[in-house]
N, C-alpha and C. Protein backbone atom coordinates (compact mmCIF):
# COMPACT_ATOMS: atom_id res chain seq x y z
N UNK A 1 113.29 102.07 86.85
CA UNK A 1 113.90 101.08 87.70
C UNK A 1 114.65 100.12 86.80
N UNK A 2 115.80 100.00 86.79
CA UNK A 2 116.60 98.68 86.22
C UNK A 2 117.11 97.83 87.55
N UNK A 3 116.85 96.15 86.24
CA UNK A 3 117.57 95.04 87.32
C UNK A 3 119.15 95.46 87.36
N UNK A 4 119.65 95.86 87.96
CA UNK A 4 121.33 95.82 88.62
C UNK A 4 122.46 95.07 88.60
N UNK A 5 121.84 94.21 89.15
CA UNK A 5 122.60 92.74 89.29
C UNK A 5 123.73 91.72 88.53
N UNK A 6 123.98 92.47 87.17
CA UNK A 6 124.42 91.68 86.60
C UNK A 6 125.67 92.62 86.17
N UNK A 7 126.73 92.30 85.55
CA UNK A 7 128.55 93.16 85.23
C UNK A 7 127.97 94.12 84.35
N UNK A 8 126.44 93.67 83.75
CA UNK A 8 126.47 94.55 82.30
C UNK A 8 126.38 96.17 82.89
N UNK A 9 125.68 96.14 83.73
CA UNK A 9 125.09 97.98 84.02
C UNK A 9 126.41 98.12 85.16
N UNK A 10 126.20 99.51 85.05
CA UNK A 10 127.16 100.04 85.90
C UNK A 10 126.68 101.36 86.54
N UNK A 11 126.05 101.15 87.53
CA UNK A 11 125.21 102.03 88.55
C UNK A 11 126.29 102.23 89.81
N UNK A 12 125.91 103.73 90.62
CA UNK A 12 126.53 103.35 91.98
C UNK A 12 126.05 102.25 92.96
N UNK A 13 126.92 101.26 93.31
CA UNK A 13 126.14 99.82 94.01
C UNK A 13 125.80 100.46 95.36
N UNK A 14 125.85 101.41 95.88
CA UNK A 14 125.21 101.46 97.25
C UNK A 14 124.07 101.81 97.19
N UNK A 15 123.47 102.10 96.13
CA UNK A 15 122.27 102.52 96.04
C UNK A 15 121.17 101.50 95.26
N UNK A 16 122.01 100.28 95.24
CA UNK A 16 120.95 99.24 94.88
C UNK A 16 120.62 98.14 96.05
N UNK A 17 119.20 98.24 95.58
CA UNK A 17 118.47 97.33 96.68
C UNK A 17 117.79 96.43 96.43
N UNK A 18 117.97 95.02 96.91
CA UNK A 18 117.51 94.01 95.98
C UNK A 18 117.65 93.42 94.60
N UNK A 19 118.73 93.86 94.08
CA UNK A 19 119.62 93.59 92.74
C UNK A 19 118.75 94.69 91.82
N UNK A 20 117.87 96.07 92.61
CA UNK A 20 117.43 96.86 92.00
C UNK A 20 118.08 98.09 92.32
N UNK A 21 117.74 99.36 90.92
CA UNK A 21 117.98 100.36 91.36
C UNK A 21 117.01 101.29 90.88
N UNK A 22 116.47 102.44 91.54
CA UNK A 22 115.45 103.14 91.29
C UNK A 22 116.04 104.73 91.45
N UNK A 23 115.78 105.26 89.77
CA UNK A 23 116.55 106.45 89.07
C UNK A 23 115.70 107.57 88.54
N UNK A 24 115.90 108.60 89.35
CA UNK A 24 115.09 109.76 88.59
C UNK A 24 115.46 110.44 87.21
N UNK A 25 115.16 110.11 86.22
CA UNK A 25 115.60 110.75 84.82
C UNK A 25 114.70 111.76 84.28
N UNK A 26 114.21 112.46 85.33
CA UNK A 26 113.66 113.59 85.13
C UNK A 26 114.85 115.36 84.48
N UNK A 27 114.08 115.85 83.59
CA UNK A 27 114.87 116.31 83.11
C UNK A 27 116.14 118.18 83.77
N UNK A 28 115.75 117.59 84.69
CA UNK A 28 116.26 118.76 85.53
C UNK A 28 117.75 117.71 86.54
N UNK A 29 117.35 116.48 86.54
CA UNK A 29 117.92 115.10 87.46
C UNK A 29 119.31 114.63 86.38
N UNK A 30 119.37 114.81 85.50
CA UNK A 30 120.14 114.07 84.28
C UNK A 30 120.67 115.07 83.19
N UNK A 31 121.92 114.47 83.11
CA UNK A 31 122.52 115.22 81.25
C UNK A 31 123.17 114.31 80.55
N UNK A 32 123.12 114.54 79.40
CA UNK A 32 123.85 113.55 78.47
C UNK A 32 122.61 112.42 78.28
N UNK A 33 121.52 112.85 78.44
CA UNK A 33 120.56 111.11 78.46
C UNK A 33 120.32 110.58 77.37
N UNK A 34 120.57 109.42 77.12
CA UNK A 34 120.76 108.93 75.65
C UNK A 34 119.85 107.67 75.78
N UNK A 35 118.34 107.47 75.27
CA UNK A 35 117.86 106.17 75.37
C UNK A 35 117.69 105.67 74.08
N UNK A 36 118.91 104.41 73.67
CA UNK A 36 118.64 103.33 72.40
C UNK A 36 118.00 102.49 72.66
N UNK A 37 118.45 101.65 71.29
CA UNK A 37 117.74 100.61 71.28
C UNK A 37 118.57 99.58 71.78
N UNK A 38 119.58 100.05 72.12
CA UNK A 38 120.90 98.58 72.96
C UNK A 38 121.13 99.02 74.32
N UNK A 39 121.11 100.42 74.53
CA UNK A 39 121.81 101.15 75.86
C UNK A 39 121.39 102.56 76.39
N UNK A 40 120.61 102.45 77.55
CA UNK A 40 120.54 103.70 78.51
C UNK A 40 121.82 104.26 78.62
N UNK A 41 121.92 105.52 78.81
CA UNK A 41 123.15 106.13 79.57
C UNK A 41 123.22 107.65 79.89
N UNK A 42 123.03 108.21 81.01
CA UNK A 42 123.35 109.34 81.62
C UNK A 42 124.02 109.63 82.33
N UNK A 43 124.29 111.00 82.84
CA UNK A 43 125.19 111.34 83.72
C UNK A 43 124.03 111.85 85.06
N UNK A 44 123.96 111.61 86.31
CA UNK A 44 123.42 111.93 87.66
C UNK A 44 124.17 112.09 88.23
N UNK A 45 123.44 112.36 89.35
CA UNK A 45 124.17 112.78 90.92
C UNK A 45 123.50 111.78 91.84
N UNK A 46 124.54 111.73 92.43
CA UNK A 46 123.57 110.84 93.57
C UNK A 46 124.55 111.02 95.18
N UNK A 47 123.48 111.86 95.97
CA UNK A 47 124.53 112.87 97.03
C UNK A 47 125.22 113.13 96.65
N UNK A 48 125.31 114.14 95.65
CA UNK A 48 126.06 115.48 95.20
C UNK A 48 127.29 114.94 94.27
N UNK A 49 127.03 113.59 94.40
CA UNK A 49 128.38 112.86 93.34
C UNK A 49 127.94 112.46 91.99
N UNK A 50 129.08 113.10 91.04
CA UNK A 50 128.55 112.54 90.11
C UNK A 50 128.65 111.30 89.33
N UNK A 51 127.79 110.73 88.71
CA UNK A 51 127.86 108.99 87.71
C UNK A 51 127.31 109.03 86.96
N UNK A 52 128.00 108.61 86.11
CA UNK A 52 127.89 107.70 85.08
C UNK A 52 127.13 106.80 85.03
N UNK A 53 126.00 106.58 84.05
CA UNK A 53 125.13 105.32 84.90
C UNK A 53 125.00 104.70 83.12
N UNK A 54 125.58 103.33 82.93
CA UNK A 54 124.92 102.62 81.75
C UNK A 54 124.30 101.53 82.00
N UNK A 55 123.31 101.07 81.04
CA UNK A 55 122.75 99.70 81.52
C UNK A 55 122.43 99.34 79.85
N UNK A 56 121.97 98.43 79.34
CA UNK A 56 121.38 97.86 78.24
C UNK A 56 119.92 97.99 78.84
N UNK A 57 119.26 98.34 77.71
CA UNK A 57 117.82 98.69 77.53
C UNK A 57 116.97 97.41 78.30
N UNK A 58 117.65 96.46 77.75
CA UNK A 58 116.70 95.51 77.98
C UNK A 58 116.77 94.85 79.97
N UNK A 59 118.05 95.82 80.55
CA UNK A 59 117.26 95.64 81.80
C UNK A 59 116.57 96.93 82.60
N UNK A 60 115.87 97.47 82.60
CA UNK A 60 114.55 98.41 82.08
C UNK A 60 113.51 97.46 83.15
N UNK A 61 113.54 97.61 83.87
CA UNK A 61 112.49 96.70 84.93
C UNK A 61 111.01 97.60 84.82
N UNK A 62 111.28 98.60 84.81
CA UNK A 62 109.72 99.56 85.35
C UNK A 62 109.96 101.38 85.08
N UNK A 63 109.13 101.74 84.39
CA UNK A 63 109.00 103.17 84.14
C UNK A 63 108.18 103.73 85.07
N UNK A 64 107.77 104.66 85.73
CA UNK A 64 106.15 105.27 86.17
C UNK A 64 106.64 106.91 86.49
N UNK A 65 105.54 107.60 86.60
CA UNK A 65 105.56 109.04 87.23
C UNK A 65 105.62 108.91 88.96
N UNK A 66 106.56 109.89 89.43
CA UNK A 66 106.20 109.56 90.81
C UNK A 66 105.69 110.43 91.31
N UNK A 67 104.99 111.53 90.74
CA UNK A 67 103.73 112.32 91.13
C UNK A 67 102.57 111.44 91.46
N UNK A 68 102.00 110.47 90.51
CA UNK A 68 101.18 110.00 90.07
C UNK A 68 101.26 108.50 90.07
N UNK A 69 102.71 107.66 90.44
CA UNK A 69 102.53 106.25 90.97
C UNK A 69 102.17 105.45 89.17
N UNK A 70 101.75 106.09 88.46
CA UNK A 70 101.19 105.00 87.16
C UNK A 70 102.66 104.91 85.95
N UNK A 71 102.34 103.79 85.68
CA UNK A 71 103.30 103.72 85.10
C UNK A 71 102.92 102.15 84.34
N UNK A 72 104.23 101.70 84.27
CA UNK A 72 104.58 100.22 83.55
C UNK A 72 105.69 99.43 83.99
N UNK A 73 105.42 98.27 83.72
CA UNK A 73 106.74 97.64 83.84
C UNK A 73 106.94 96.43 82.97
N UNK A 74 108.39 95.67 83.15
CA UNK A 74 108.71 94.87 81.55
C UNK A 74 109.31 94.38 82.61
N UNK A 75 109.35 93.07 81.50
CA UNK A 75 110.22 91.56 81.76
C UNK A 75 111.64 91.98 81.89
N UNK A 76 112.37 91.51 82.61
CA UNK A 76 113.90 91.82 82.37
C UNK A 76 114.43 91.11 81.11
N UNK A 77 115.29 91.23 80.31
CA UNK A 77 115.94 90.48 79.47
C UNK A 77 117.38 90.05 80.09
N UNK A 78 117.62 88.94 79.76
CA UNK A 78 118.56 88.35 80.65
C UNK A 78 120.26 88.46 79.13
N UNK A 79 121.09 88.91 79.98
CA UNK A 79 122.26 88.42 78.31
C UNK A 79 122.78 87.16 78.13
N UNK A 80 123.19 86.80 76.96
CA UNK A 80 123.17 85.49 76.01
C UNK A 80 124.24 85.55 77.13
N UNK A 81 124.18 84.44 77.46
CA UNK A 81 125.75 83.71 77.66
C UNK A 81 127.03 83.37 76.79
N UNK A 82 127.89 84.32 77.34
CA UNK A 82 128.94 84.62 76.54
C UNK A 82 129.38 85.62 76.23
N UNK A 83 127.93 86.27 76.32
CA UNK A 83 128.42 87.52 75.55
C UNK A 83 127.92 88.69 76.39
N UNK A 84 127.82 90.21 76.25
CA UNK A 84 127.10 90.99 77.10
C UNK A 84 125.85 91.47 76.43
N UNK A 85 125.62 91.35 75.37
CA UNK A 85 124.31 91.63 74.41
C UNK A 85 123.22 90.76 75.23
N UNK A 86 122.12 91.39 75.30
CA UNK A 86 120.78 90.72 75.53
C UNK A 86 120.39 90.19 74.62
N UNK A 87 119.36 89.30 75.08
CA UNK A 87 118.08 88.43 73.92
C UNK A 87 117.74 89.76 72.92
N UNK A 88 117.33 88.94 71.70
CA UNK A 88 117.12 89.75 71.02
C UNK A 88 114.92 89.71 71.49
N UNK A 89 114.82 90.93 70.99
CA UNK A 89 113.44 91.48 72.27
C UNK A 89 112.24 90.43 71.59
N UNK A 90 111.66 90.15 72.97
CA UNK A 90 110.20 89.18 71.88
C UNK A 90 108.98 90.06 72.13
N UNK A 91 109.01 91.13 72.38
CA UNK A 91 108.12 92.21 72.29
C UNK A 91 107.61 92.24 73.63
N UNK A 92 107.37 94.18 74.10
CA UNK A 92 107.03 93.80 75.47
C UNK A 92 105.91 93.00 76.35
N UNK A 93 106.10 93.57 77.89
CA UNK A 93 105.05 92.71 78.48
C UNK A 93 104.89 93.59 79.48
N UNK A 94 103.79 94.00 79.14
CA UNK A 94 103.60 95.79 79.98
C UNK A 94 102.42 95.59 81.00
N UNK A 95 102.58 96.00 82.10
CA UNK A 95 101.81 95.68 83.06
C UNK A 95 101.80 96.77 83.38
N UNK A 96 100.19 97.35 83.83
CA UNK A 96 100.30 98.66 84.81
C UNK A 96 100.59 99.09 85.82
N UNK A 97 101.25 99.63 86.65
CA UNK A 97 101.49 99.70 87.88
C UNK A 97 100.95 101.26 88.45
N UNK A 98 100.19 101.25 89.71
CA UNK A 98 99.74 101.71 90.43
C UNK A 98 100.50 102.53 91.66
């Protein structure tokens, strides 16, 4: 799940809800998947169309299995003003989710 909301990511917007968007990067779901340490970025489908989807790492809201519901989730990092770079990271804050 990444926060959305902001110029930095570039998701299809109809499919965000609540300045969220929730993405299967399962490996049959995605190509090209590239996770750094500055920037997510794959290629999906979403109804049969394809995107481009980038975001900066640091908005990364929540990981989990959806077989299994468990997972994690993190603080959003918000970007410096001014610029499009995020905070630099103050280490996570991992909560379990159910």
């Amino acid at each position: 799940m990444l926060k959305a909301d902001g110029g930095d990511v570039d998701v299809p917007e109809g499919y965000v809800e609540n300045g969220r968007i929730v993405l299967n990067v399962s490996p049959t779901s995605v190509r090209n998947l590239s996770i750094g340490e500055a920037e997510i970025s794959f290629d999906g489908r979403f109804r049969g169309r394809a995107h481009r989807i980038v975001a900066p790492t640091g908005r990364a809201i929540a990981i989990y299995a959806k077989e299994t519901g468990q997972g994690m989730s993190f603080e959003p990092e918000e970007p410096v003003r001014g610029t499009d770079a995020p905070k630099p990271p103050s280490g996570p804050k991992l909560t379990r989710v159910k």
